[in-house]
Structures are given as C-alpha cells and as structure tokens.
C-alpha atoms as a PDB file:
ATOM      1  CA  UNK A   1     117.755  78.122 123.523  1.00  0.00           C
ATOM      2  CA  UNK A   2     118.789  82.030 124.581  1.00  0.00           C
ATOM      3  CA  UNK A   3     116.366  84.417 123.966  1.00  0.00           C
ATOM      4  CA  UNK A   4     117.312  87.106 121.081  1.00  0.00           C
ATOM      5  CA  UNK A   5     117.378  90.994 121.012  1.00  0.00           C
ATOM      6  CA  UNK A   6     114.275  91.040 118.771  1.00  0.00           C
ATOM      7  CA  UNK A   7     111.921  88.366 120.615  1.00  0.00           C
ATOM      8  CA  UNK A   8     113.193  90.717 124.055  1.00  0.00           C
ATOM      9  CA  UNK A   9     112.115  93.523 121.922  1.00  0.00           C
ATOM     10  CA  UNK A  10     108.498  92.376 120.820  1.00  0.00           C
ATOM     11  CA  UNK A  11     107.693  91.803 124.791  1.00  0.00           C
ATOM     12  CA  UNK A  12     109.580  95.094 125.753  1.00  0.00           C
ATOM     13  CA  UNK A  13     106.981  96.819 123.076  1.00  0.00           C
ATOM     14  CA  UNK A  14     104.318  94.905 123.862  1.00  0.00           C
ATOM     15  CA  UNK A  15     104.560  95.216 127.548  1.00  0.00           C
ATOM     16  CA  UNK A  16     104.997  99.289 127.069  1.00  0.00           C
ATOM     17  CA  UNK A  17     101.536  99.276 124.939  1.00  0.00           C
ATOM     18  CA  UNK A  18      99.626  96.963 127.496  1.00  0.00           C
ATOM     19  CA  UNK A  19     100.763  99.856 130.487  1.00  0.00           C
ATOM     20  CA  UNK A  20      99.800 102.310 128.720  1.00  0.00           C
ATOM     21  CA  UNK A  21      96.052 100.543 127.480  1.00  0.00           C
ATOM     22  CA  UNK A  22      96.304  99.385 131.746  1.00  0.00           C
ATOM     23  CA  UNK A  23      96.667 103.236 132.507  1.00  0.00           C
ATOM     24  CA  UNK A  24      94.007 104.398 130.267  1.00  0.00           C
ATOM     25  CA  UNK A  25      91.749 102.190 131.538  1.00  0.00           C
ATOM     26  CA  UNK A  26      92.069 102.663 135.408  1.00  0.00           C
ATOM     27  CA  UNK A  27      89.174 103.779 136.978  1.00  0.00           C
ATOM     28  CA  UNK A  28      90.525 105.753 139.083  1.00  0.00           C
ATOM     29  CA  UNK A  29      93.704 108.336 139.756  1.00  0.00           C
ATOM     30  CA  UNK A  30      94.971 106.776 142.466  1.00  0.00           C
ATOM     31  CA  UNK A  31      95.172 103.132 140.672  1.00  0.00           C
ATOM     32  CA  UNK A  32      96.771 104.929 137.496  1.00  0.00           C
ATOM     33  CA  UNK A  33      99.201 106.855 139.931  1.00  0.00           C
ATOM     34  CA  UNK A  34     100.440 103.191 141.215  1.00  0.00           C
ATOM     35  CA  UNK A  35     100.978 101.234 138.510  1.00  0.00           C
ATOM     36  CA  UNK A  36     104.162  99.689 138.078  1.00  0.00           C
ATOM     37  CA  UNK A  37     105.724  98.196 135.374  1.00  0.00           C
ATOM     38  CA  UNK A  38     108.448  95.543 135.025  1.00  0.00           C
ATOM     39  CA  UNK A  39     110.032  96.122 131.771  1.00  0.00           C
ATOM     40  CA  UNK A  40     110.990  92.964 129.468  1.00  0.00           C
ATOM     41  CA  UNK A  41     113.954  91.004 130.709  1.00  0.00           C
ATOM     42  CA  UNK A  42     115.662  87.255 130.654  1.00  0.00           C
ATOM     43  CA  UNK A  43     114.156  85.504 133.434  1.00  0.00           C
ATOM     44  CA  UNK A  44     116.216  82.001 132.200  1.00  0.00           C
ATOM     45  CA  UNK A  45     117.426  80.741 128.914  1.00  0.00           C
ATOM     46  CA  UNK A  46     114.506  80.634 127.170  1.00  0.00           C
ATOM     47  CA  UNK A  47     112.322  82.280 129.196  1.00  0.00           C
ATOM     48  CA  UNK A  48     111.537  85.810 129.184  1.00  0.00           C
ATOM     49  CA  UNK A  49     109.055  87.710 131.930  1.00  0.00           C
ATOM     50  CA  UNK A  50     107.283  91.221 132.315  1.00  0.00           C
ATOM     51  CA  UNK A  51     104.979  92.584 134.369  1.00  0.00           C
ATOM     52  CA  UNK A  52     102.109  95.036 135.137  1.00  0.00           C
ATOM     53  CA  UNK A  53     101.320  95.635 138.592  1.00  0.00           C
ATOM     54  CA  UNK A  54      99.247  97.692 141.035  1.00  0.00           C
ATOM     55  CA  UNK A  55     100.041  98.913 144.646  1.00  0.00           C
ATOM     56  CA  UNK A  56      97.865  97.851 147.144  1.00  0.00           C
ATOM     57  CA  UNK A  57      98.668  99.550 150.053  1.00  0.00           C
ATOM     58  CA  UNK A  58      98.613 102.992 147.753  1.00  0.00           C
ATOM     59  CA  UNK A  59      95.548 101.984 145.874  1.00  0.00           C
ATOM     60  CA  UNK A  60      93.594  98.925 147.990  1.00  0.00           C
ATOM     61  CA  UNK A  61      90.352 100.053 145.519  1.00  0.00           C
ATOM     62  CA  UNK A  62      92.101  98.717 142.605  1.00  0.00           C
ATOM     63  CA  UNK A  63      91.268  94.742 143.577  1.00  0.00           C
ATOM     64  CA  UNK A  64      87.680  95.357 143.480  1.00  0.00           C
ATOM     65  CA  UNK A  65      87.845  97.458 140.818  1.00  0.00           C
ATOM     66  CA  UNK A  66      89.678  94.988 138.161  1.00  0.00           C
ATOM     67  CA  UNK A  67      87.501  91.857 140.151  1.00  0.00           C
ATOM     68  CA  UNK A  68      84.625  93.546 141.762  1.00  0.00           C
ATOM     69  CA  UNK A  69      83.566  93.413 144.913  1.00  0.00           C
ATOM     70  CA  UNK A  70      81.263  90.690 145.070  1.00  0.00           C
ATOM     71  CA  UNK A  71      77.233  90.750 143.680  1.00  0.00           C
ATOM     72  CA  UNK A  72      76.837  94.173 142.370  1.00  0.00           C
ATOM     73  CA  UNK A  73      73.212  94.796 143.512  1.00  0.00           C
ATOM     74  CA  UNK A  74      72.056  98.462 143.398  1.00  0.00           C
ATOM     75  CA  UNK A  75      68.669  97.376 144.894  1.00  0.00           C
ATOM     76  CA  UNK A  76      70.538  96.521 148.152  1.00  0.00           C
ATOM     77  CA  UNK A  77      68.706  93.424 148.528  1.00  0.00           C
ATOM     78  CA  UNK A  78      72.961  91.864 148.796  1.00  0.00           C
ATOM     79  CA  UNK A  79      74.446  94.972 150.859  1.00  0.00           C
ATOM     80  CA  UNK A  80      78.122  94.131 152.123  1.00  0.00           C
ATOM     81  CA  UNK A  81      79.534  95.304 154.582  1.00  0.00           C
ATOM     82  CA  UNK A  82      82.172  97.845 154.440  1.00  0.00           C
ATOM     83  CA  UNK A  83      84.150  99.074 157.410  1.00  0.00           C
ATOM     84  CA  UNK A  84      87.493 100.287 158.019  1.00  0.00           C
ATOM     85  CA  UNK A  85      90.574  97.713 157.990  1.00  0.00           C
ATOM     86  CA  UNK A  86      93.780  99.459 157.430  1.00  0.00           C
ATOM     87  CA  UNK A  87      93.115 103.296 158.274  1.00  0.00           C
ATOM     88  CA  UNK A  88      90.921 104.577 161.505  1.00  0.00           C
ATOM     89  CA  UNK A  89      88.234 105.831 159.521  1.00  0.00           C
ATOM     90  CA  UNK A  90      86.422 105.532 155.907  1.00  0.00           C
ATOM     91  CA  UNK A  91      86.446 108.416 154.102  1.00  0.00           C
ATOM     92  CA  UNK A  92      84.803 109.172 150.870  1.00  0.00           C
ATOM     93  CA  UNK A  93      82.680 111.430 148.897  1.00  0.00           C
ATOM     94  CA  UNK A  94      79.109 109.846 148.867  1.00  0.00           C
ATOM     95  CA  UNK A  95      77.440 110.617 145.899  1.00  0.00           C
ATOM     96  CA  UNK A  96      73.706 109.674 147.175  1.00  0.00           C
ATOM     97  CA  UNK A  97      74.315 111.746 150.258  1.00  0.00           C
ATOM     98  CA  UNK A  98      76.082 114.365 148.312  1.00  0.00           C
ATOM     99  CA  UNK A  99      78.701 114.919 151.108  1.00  0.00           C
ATOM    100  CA  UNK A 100      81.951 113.545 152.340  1.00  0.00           C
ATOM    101  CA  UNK A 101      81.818 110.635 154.476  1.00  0.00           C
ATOM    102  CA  UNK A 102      83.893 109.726 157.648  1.00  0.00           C
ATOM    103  CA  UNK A 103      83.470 106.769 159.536  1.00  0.00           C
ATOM    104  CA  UNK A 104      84.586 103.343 160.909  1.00  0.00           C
ATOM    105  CA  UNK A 105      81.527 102.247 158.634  1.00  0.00           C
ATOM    106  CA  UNK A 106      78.752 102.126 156.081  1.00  0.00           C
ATOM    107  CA  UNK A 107      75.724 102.086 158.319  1.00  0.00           C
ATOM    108  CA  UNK A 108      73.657 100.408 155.658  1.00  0.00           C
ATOM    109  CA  UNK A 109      76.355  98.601 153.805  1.00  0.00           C
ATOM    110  CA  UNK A 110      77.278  98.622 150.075  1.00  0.00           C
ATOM    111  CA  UNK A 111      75.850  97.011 146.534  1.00  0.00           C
ATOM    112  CA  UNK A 112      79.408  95.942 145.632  1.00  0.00           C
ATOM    113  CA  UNK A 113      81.639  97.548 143.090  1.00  0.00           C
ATOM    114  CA  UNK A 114      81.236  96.384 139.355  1.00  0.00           C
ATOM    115  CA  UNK A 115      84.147  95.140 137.528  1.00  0.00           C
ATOM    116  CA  UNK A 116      85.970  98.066 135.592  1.00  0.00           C
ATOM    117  CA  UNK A 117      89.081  95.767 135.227  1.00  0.00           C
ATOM    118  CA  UNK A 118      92.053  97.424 133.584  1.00  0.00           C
ATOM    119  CA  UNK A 119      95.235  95.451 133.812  1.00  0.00           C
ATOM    120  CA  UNK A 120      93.723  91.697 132.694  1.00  0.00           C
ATOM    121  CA  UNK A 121      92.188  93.603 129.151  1.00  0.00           C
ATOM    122  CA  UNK A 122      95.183  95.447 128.583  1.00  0.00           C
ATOM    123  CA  UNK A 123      96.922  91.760 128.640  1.00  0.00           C
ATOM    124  CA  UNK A 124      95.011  90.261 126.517  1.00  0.00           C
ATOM    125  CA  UNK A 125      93.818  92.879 124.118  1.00  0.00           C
ATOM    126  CA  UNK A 126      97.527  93.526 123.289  1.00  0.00           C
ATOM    127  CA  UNK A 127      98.429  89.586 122.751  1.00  0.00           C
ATOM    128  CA  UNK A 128      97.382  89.946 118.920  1.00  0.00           C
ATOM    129  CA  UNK A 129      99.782  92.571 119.016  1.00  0.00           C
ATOM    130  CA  UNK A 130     102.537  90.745 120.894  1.00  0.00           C
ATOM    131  CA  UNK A 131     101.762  87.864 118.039  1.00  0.00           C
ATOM    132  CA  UNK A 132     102.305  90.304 114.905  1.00  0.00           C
ATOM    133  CA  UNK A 133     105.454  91.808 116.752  1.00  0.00           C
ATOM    134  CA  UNK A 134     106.929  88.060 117.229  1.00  0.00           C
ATOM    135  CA  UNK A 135     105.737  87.459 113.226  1.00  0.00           C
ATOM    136  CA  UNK A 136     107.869  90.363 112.095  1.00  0.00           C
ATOM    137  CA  UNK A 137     110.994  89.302 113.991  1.00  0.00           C
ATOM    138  CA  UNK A 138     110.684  85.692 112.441  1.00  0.00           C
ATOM    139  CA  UNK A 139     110.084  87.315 108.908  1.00  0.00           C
ATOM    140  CA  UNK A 140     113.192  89.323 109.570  1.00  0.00           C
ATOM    141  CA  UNK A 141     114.926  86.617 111.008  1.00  0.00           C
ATOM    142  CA  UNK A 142     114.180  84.199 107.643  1.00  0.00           C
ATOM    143  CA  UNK A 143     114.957  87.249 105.505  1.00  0.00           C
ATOM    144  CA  UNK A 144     118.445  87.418 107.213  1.00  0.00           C
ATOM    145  CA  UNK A 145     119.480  83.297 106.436  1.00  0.00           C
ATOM    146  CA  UNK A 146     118.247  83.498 103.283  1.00  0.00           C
ATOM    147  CA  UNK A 147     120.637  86.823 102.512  1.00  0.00           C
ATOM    148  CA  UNK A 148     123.637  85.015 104.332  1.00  0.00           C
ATOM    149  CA  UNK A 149     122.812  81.249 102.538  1.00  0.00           C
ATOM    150  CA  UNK A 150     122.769  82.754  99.028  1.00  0.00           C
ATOM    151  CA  UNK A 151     125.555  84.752  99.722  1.00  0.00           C
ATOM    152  CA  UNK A 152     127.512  82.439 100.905  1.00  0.00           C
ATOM    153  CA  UNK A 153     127.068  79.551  98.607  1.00  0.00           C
ATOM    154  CA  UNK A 154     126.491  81.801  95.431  1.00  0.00           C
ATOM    155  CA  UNK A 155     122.705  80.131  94.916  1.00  0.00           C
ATOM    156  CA  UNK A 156     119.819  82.298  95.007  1.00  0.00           C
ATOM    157  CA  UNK A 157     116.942  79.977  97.609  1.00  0.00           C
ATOM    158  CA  UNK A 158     114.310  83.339  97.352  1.00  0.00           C
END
C-alpha cells in the first residue's frame, strides 16, 4: 500500500517537533550544534523513515550524555578512567579545580556522567503527537469518501 501526502506529512511534522524538543534538550552546545535531521521520506511502499542524529566525531560527549557514562558515583568510590583517545590531550574546564585542564588524563579518574538524554525523550514524548497527527489525517481522509459517496450516488451516509 503507497504511503499518502498526509501520513508523509504527520511524520514530516512530527519529526520537525521531536528536533526541535532533541535541541532543547541537549546538554550541551556542541551536541545541539551537531544534530542532524533526516526529514520524512518513502523508504518503500509502505514504509516511511526519519531520523534524528548526533555527530560523534563533532560531539563524542553526546553518547554519555543521552546513556551516561557508566555508575554515576560522586563519592568516587567507582572512579573511571578517562584519558585521551582521539585528540593528544584532554582539555576541559574543571569545575572542582576551578581551572582549565590539559592532559593525556584524569589523574584520579571520573564519577561517570549522569544521563541527560535528549534525542530518545524527544522520540517518545512526541509519539502522542505523531498519533493525534495520524488521527486527523484518517478523520480527513473518512470525511473526504463520505463527501465523494454521497455525492456520487445522491444518498446522504453522514
């Protein structure tokens, strides 16, 4: 069964509100900066896909920010271990220390990052939306038959 302007319509709005929900929620500049999104589109008949994504080679924080980074333990009994990967050095302002921080490494290691997700909400807090978007479209799209039965036969079915 193709897919029809309006149902492509509902995800194209609903996709829209869920960036901009994803966007307000990012923790931080650099995540907000880099998100993408994929605006509604046919991906088959029947099917139709779009997407919000993240960056992470322009904003690597924004996995532990939407999953965290492990046991978020500000009594550092759990410290992880944090060193550099994909650049020479860490750098950072460090709030405790109340300077900027260069390095290869945390000497003491980290508590982990909490959760602050932003894309999986915005999902899921905009499906009821999605829902009532697809519920119009149908009510439109009964509205429409009905018009073209009863004019068509003369009979009025409302």
């Amino acid at each position: 069964m193709p897919i029809s302007n309006g149902l492509m319509n509902a995800v194209a709005v609903y996709i829209r509100k869920a960036f901009e929900d994803a966007q307000a929620k990012a923790k931080t500049k650099r995540i907000r900066d880099n998100l993408k999104m994929t605006d509604a589109h046919q991906t088959g008949e029947g099917s139709v896909g779009a997407s919000i994504e993240v960056s992470l080679l322009s904003a690597p924080e924004a996995v532990a920010y939407e999953f965290g980074s492990g046991l978020h333990d500000p009594n550092g009994s759990h410290l992880i271990p944090i060193r550099a990967v994909r650049a020479k050095a860490l750098s950072f302002w460090w709030e405790k220390a109340g300077k900027q921080f260069v390095g290869k490494e945390l000497p003491y290691g980290h508590p982990g990052v909490a959760s602050h997700p932003a894309l999986g909400p915005a999902i899921k807090e905009n499906i009821p939306f999605l829902m009532n978007e697809i519920k119009t479209y149908v009510k439109q799209e009964i509205g429409l038959i009905i018009t073209e039965n009863n004019a068509r036969t003369g009979h009025d079915f409302s």
